[in-house]
PDB file of N, CA and C in Angstrom:
ATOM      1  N   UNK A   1     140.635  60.610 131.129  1.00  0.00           N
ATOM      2  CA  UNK A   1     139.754  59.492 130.892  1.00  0.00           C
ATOM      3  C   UNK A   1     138.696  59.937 129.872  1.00  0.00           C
ATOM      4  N   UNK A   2     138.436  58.810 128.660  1.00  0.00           N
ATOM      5  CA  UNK A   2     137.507  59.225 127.767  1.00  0.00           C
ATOM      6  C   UNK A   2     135.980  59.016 128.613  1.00  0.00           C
ATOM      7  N   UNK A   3     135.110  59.460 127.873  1.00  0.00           N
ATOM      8  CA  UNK A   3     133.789  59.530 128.474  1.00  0.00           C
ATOM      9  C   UNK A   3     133.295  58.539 127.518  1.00  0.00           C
ATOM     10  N   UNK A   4     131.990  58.143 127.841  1.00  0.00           N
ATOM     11  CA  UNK A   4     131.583  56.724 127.340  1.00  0.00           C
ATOM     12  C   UNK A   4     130.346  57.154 126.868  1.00  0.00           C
ATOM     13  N   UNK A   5     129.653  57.058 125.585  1.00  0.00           N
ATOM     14  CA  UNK A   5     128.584  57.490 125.529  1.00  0.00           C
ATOM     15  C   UNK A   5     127.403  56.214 125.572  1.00  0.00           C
ATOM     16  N   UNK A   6     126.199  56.682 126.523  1.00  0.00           N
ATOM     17  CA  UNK A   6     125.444  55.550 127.217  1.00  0.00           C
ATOM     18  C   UNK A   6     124.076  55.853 126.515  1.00  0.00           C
ATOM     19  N   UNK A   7     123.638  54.636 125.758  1.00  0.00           N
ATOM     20  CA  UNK A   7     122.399  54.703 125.076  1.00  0.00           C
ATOM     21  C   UNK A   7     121.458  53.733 126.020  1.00  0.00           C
ATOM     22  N   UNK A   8     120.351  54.252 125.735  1.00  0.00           N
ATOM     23  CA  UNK A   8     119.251  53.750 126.304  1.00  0.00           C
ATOM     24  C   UNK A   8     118.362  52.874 125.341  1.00  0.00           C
ATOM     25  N   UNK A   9     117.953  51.776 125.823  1.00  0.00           N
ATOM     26  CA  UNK A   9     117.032  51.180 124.830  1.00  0.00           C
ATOM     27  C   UNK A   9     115.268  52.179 124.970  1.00  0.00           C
ATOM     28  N   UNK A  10     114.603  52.232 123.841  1.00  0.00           N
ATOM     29  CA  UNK A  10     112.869  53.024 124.096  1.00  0.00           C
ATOM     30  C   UNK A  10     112.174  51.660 124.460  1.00  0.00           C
ATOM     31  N   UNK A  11     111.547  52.374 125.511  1.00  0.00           N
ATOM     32  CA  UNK A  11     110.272  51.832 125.880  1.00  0.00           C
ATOM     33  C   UNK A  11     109.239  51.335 124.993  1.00  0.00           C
ATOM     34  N   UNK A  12     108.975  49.828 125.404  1.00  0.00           N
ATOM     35  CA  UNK A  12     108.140  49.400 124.040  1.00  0.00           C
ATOM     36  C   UNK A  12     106.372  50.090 124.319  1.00  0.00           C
ATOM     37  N   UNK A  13     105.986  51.119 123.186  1.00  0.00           N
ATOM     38  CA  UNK A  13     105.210  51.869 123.439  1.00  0.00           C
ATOM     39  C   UNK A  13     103.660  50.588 123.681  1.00  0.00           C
ATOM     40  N   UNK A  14     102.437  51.116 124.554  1.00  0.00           N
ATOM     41  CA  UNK A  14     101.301  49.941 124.617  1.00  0.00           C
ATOM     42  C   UNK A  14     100.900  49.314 123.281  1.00  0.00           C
ATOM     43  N   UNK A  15     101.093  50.313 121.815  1.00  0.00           N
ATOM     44  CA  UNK A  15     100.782  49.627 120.882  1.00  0.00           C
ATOM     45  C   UNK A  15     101.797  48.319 120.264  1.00  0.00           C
ATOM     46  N   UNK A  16     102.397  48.472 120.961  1.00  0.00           N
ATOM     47  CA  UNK A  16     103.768  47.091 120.460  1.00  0.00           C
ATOM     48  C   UNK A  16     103.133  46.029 120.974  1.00  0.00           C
ATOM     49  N   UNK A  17     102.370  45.704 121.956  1.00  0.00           N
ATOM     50  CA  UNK A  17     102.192  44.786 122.783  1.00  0.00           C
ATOM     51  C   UNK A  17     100.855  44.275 122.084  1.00  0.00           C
ATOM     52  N   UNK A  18     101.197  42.400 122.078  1.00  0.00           N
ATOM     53  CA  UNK A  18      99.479  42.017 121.372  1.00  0.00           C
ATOM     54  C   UNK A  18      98.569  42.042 121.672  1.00  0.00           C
ATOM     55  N   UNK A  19      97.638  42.014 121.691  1.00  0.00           N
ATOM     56  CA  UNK A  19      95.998  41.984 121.944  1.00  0.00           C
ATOM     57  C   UNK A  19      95.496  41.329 122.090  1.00  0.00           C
ATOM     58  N   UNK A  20      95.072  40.922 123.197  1.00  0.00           N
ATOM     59  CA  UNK A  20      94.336  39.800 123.202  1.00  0.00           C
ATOM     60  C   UNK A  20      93.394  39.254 123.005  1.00  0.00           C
ATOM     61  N   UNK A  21      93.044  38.286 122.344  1.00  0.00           N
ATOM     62  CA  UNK A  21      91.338  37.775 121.355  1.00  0.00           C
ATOM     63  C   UNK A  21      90.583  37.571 122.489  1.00  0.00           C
ATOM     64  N   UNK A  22      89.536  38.114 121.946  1.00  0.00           N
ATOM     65  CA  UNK A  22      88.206  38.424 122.358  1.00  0.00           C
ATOM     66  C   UNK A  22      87.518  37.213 122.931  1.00  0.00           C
ATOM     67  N   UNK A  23      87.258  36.270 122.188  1.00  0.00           N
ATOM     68  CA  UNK A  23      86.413  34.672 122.535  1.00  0.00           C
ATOM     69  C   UNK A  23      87.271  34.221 123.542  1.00  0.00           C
ATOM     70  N   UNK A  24      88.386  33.855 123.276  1.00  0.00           N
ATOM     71  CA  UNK A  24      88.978  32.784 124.136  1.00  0.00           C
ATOM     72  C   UNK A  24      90.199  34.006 125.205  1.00  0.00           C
ATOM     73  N   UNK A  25      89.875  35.069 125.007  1.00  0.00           N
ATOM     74  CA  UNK A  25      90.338  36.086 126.116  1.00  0.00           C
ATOM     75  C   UNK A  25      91.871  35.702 126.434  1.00  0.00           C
ATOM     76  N   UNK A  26      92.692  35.417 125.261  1.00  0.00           N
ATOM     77  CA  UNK A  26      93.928  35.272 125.466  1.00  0.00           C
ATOM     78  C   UNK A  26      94.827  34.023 125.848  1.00  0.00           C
ATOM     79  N   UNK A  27      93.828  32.763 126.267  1.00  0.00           N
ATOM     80  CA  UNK A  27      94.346  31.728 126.480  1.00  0.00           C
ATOM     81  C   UNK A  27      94.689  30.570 125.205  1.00  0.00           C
ATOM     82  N   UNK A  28      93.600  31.006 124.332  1.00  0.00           N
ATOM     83  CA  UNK A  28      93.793  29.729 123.022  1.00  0.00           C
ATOM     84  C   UNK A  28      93.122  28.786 123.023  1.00  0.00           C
ATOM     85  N   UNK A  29      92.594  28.666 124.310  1.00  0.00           N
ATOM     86  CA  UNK A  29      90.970  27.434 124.540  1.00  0.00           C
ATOM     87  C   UNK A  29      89.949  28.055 124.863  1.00  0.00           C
ATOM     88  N   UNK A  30      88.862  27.575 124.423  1.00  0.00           N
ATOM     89  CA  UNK A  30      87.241  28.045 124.372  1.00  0.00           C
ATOM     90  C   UNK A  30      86.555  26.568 125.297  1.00  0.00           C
ATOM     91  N   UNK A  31      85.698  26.885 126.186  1.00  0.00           N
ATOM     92  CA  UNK A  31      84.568  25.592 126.263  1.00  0.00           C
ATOM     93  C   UNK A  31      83.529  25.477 125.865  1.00  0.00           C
ATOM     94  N   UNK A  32      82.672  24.387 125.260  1.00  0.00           N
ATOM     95  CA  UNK A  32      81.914  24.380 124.735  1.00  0.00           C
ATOM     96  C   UNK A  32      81.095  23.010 125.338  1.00  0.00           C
ATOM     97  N   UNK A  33      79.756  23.490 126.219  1.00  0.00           N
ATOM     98  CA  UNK A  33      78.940  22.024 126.739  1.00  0.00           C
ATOM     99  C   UNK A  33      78.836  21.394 126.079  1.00  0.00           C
ATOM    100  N   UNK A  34      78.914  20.248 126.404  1.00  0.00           N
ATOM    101  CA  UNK A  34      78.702  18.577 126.569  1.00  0.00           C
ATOM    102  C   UNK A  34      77.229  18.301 126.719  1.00  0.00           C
ATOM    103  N   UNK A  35      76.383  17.877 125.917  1.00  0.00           N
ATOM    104  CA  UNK A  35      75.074  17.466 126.030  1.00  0.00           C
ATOM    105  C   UNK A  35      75.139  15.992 125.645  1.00  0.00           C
ATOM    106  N   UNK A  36      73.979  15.267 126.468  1.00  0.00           N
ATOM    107  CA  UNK A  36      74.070  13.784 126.272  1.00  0.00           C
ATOM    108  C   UNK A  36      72.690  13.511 126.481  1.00  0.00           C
ATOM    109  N   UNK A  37      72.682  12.472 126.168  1.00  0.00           N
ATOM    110  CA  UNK A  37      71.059  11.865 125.961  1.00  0.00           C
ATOM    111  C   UNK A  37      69.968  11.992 125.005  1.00  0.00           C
ATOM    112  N   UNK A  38      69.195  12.005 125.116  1.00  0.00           N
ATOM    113  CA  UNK A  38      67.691  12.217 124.387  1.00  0.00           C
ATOM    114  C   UNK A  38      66.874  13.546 124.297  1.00  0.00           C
ATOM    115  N   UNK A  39      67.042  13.607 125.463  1.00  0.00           N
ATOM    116  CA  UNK A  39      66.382  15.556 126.463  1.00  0.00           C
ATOM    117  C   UNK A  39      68.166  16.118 125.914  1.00  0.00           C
ATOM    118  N   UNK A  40      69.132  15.496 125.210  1.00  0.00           N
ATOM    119  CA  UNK A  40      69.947  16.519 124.759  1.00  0.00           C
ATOM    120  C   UNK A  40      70.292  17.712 126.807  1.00  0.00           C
ATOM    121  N   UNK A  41      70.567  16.652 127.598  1.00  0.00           N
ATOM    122  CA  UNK A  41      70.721  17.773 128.760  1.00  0.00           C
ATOM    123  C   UNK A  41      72.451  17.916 128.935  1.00  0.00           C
ATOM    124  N   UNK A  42      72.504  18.813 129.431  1.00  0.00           N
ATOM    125  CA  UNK A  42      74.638  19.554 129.777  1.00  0.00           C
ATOM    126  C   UNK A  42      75.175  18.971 130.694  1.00  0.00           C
ATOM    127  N   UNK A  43      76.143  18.042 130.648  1.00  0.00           N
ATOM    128  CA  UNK A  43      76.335  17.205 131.705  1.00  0.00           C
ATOM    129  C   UNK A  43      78.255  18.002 131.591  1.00  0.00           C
ATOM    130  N   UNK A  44      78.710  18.969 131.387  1.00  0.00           N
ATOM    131  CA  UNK A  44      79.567  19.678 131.526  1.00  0.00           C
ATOM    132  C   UNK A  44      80.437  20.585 130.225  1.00  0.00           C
ATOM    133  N   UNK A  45      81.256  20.500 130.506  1.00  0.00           N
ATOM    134  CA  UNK A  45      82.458  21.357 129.712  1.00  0.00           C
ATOM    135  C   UNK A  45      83.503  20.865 129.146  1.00  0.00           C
ATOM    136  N   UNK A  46      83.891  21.137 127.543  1.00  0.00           N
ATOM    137  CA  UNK A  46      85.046  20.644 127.061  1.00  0.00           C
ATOM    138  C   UNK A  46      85.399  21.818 126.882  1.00  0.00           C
ATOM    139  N   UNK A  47      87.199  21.684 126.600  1.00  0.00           N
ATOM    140  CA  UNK A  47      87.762  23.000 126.284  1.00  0.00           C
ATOM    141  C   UNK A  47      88.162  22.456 124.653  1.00  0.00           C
ATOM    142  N   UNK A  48      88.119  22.861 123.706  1.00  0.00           N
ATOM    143  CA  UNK A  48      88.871  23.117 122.725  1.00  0.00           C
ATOM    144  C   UNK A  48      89.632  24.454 122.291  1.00  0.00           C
ATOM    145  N   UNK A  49      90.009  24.290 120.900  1.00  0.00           N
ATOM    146  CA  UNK A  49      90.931  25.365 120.371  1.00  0.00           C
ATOM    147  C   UNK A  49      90.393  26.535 119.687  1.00  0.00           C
ATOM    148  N   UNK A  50      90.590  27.554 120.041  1.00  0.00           N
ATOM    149  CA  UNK A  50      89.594  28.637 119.923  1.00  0.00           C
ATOM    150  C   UNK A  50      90.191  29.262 118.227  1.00  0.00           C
ATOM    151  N   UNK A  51      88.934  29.316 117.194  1.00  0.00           N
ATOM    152  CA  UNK A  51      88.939  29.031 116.112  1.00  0.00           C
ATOM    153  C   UNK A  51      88.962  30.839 115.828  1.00  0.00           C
ATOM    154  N   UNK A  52      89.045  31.648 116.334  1.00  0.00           N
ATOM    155  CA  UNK A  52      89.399  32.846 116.186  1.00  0.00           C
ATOM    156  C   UNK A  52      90.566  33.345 115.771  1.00  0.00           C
ATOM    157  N   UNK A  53      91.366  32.874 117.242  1.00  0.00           N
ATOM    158  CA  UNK A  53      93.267  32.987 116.628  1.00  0.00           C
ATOM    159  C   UNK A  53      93.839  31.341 116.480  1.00  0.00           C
ATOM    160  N   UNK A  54      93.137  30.813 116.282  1.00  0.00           N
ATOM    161  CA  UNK A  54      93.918  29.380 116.113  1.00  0.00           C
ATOM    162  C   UNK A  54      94.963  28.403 117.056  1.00  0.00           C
ATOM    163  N   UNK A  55      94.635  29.081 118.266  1.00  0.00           N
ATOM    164  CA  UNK A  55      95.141  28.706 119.597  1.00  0.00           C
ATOM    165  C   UNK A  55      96.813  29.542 120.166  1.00  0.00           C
ATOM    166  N   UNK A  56      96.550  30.837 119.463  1.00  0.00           N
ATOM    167  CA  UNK A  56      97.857  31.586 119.408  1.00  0.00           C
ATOM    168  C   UNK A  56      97.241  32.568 120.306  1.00  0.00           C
ATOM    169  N   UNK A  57      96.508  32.932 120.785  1.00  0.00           N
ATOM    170  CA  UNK A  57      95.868  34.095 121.939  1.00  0.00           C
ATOM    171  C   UNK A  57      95.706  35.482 121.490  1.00  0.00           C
ATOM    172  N   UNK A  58      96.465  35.485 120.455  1.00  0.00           N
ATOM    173  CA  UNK A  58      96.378  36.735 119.716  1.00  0.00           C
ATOM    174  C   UNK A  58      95.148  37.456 119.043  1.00  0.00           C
ATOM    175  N   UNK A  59      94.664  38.582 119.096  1.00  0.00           N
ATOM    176  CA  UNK A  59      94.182  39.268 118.088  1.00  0.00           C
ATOM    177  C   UNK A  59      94.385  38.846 116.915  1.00  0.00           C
ATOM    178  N   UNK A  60      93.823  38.350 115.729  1.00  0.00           N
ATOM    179  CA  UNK A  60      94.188  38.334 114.406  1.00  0.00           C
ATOM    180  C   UNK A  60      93.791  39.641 113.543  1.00  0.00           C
ATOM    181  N   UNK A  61      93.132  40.580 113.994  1.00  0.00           N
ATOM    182  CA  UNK A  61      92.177  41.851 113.665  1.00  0.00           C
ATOM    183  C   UNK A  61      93.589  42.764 113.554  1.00  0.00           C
ATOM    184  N   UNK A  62      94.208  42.769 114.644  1.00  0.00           N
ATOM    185  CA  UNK A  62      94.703  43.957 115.912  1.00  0.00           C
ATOM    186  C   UNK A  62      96.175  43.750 114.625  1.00  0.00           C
TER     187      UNK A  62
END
């Protein structure tokens, strides 16, 4: 019987792996309060698209 030669795939080393942006900590949305009125007071939270990585979660630096 022939012998079979068995390759291994490498381990994807930690630098292969992306990075995750800083502001929006990897999700792609940021919130930013909601002020209303006159006194300008915070009546809560919107999420938008975090203008760092462009809603891709990524490092753009890295």
């Amino acid at each position: 019987m022939a012998t079979t030669k068995r390759t291994t795939k490498p381990k994807p080393s930690p630098a292969d792996e992306p990075v995750p942006c800083t502001p929006c900590g990897g999700t792609g949305n940021v919130s930013t309060t909601v002020r209303v009125g006159r006194k300008r007071r915070p009546v809560g939270q919107q999420d938008g698209l975090c203008l760092n990585c462009f809603g891709s979660g990524t490092d753009p630096d890295a």
